[in-house]
Each structure stands twice: as C-alpha cells, then as structure tokens.
Protein backbone atom coordinates (compact mmCIF):
# COMPACT_ATOMS: atom_id res chain seq x y z
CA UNK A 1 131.18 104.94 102.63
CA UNK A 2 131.87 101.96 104.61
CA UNK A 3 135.29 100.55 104.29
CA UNK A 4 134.68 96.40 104.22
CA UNK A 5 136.03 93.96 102.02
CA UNK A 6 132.72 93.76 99.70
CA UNK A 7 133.25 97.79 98.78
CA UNK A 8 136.51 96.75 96.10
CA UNK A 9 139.02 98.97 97.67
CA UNK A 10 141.52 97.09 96.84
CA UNK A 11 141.07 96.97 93.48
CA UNK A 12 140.77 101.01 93.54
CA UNK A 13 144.30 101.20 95.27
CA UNK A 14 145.79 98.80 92.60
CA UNK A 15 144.12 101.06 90.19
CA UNK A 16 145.42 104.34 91.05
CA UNK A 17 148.89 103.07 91.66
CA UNK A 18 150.93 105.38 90.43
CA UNK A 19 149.00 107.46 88.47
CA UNK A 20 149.06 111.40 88.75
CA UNK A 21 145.98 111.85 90.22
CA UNK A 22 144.86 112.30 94.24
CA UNK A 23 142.28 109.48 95.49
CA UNK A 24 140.55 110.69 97.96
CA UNK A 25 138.78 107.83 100.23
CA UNK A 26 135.60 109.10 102.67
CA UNK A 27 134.88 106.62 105.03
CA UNK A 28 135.52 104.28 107.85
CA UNK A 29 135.36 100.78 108.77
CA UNK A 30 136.62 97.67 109.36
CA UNK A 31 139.46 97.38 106.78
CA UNK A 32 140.39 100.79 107.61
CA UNK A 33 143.70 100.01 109.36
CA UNK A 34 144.63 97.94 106.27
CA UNK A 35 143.90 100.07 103.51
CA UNK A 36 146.28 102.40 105.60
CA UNK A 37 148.92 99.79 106.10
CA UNK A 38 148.73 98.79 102.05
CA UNK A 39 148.69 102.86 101.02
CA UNK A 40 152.13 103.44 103.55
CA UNK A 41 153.61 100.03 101.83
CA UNK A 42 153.06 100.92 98.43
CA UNK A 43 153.80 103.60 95.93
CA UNK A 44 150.39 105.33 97.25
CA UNK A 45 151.44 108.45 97.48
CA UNK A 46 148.14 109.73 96.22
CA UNK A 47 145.56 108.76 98.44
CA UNK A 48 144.38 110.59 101.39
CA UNK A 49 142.02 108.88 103.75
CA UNK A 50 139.52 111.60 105.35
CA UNK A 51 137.35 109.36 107.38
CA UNK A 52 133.62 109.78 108.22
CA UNK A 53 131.92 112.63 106.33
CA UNK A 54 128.36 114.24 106.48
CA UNK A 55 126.63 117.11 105.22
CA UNK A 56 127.80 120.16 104.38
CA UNK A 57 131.83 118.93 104.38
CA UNK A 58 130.93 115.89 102.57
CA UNK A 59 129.13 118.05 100.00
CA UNK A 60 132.35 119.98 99.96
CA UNK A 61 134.96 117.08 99.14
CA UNK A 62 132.08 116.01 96.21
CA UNK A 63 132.56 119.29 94.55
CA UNK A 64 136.01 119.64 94.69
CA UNK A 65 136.34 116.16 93.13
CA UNK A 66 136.55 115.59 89.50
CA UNK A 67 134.51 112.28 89.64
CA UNK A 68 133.03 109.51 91.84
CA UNK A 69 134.82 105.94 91.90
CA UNK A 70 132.44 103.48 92.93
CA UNK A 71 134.61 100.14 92.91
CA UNK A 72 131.55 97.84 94.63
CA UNK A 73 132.57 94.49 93.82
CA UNK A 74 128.83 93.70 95.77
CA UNK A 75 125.57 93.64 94.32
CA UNK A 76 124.29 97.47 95.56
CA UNK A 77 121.05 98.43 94.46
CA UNK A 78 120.75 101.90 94.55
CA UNK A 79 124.12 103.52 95.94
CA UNK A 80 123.22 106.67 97.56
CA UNK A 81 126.44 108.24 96.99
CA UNK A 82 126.07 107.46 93.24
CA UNK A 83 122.99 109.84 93.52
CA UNK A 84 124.50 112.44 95.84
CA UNK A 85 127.85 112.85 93.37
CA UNK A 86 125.07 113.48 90.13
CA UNK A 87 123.00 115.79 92.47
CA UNK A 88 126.07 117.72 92.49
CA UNK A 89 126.92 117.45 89.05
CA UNK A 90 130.00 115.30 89.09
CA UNK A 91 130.04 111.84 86.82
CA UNK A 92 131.08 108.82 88.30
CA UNK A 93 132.97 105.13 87.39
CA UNK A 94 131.07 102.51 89.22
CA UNK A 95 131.45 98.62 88.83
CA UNK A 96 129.02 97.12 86.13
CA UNK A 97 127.55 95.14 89.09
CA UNK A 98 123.76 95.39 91.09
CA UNK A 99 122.00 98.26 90.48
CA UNK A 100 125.10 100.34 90.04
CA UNK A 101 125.06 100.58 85.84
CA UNK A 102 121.26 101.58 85.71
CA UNK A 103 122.79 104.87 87.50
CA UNK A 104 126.37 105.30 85.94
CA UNK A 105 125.44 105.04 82.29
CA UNK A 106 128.58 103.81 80.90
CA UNK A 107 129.09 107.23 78.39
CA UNK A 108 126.44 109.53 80.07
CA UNK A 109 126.81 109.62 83.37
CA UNK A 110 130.45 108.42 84.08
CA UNK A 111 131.59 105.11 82.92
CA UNK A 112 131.34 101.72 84.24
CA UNK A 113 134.42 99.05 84.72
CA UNK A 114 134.42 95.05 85.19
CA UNK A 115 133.96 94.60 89.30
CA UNK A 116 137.08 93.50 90.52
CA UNK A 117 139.47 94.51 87.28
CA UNK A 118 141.51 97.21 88.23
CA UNK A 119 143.40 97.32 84.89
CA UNK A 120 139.93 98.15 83.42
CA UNK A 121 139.37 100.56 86.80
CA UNK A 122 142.22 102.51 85.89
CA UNK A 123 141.40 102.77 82.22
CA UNK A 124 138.19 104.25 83.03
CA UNK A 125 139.75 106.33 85.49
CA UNK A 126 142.81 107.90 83.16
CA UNK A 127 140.22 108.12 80.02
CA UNK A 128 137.43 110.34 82.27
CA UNK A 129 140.45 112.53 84.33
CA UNK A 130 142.53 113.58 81.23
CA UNK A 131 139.22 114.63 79.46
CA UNK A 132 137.56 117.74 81.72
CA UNK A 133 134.99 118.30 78.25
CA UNK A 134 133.54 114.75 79.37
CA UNK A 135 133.60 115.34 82.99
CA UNK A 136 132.02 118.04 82.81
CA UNK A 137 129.63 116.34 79.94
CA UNK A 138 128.59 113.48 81.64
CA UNK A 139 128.26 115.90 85.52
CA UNK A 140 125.50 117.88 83.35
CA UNK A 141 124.24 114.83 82.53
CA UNK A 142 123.73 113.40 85.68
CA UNK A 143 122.74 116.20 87.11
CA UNK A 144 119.51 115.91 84.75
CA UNK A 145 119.07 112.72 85.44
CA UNK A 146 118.80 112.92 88.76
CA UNK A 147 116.49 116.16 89.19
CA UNK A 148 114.33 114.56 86.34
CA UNK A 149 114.37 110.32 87.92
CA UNK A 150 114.71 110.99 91.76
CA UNK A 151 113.05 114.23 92.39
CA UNK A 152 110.73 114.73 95.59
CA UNK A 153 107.75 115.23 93.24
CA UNK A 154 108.43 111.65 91.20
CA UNK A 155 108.98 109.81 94.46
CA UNK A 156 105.97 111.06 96.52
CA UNK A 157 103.80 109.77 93.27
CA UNK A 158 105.60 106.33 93.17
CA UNK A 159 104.84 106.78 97.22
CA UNK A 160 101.16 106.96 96.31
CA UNK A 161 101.10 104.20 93.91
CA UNK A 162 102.73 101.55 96.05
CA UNK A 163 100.63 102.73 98.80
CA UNK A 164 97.66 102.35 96.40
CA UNK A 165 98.33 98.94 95.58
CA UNK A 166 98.70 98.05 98.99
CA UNK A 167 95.44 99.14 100.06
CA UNK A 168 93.43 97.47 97.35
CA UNK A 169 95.16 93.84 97.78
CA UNK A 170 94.33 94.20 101.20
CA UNK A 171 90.43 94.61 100.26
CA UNK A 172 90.51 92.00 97.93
C-alpha cells in the first residue's frame, strides 16, 4: 500500500500500541520516514516495516498473516488489497468508510471500525486475533465471496453489459 497521510496509519500505530501482536506494514511512501521515526519513539516494538511488495512474496506475507487491517480514513472504493487478503482466505478490519464495508462485512468477512478511532481499531483488532475459530470463519467466508462476486466469469459479463449499453446510447 501507499504510505500517505489519507491511508490512517497513525491511527493503526496508536492501535497496536502495546498489544502482543506483530503489525506488519507493506508499503512505501511519503510518510514512510515518519511512521519509522514514531515506531523507534514509541513502545512499537511490534511493527516491522517491509516496504514495497509484489507477487509471489506479497502473496506470502498475506498468508502468513492472521488478518488484513485496512485503517483508510479516505473514501476507497474498491481496495484491491481488501480483495487480494479474501482471495487468500484471510478476513480483514477495514474502516466503515467508501466502499470499504460493502467488502469487510462487519461479522462475515472481518469486522469494520469507526475511521480514525483507534480505541475502536484496537477493539476490533484484539476481539478477531484472540479468536482463530472466527479468523478462520470469516477467511472461509471471504474466500466465497470473492470467487462467487469478483470472479473472471462475473466480470467479463458485467464487461459485456456496460459495453452493451454503450453501444446502444450511442445509436440512439
């Protein structure tokens, strides 16, 4: 992900203050150097930052995860690494802001938090990571959802229709 101010990465790090868990950030960009500087400042002793990941390695991190924090205090519409955590089966906590909540379906999928409230962040975090029934619960979930909502199939026919449309308002 990109690391800017809009991506609430500050309210993650207040969240995960001193909890027993390792927060693991993928990313880079411009607030990079001070998300560093406020981890090494604080009692962050749990966050690693592993910069810019594709592919195969980012895959890799995903499944070695428990969950997906998605901590967007911006209004994202479809947040391809929502979609690319459920494709692998894990559950995320996203912000109940955009487009994020129609993904993360707050007891389904993962569970969704007030943008910018970190006490309610880390609630959501502490109830999903102590529970590894609902992890794994709401991962089969989205899993589903995904192969059944965003499969190549579904999107090539949605394709057609818009497509469609297109060509008979242009006739008209």
């Amino acid at each position: 992900g990109r690391l800017s101010p809009e991506k609430g990465l500050f309210t993650l790090l207040d969240a995960v203050e001193g909890l027993d868990l390792k927060l693991k950030i993928i990313g880079t960009g411009p607030l990079e150097a001070e998300l560093k500087n406020r981890v090494k400042s604080g009692s962050l002793r749990n966050v690693r930052f592993l910069g810019y990941q594709t592919g195969k390695k980012l895959h890799q991190e995903i499944k070695r995860s428990m969950f997906l924090v998605l901590p967007s205090e911006c209004y994202e519409n479809n947040p391809l690494s929502v979609l690319e955590a459920f494709a692998l089966g894990k559950p995320a906590v996203g912000a109940r802001i955009g487009g994020i909540p129609e993904l993360v379906i707050n007891g389904k999928t993962g569970y969704t938090f007030q943008h910018g409230n970190s006490s309610d962040l880390r609630e959501k975090i502490l109830k999903l990571s102590r529970s590894s029934g609902l992890i794994r619960k709401f991962g089969i979930n989205a899993h589903k959802m995904v192969r059944k909502e965003y499969n190549s199939d579904l999107y090539y026919q949605r394709l057609l229709i818009v497509y469609k449309d297109v060509i008979h308002e242009s006739r008209s």
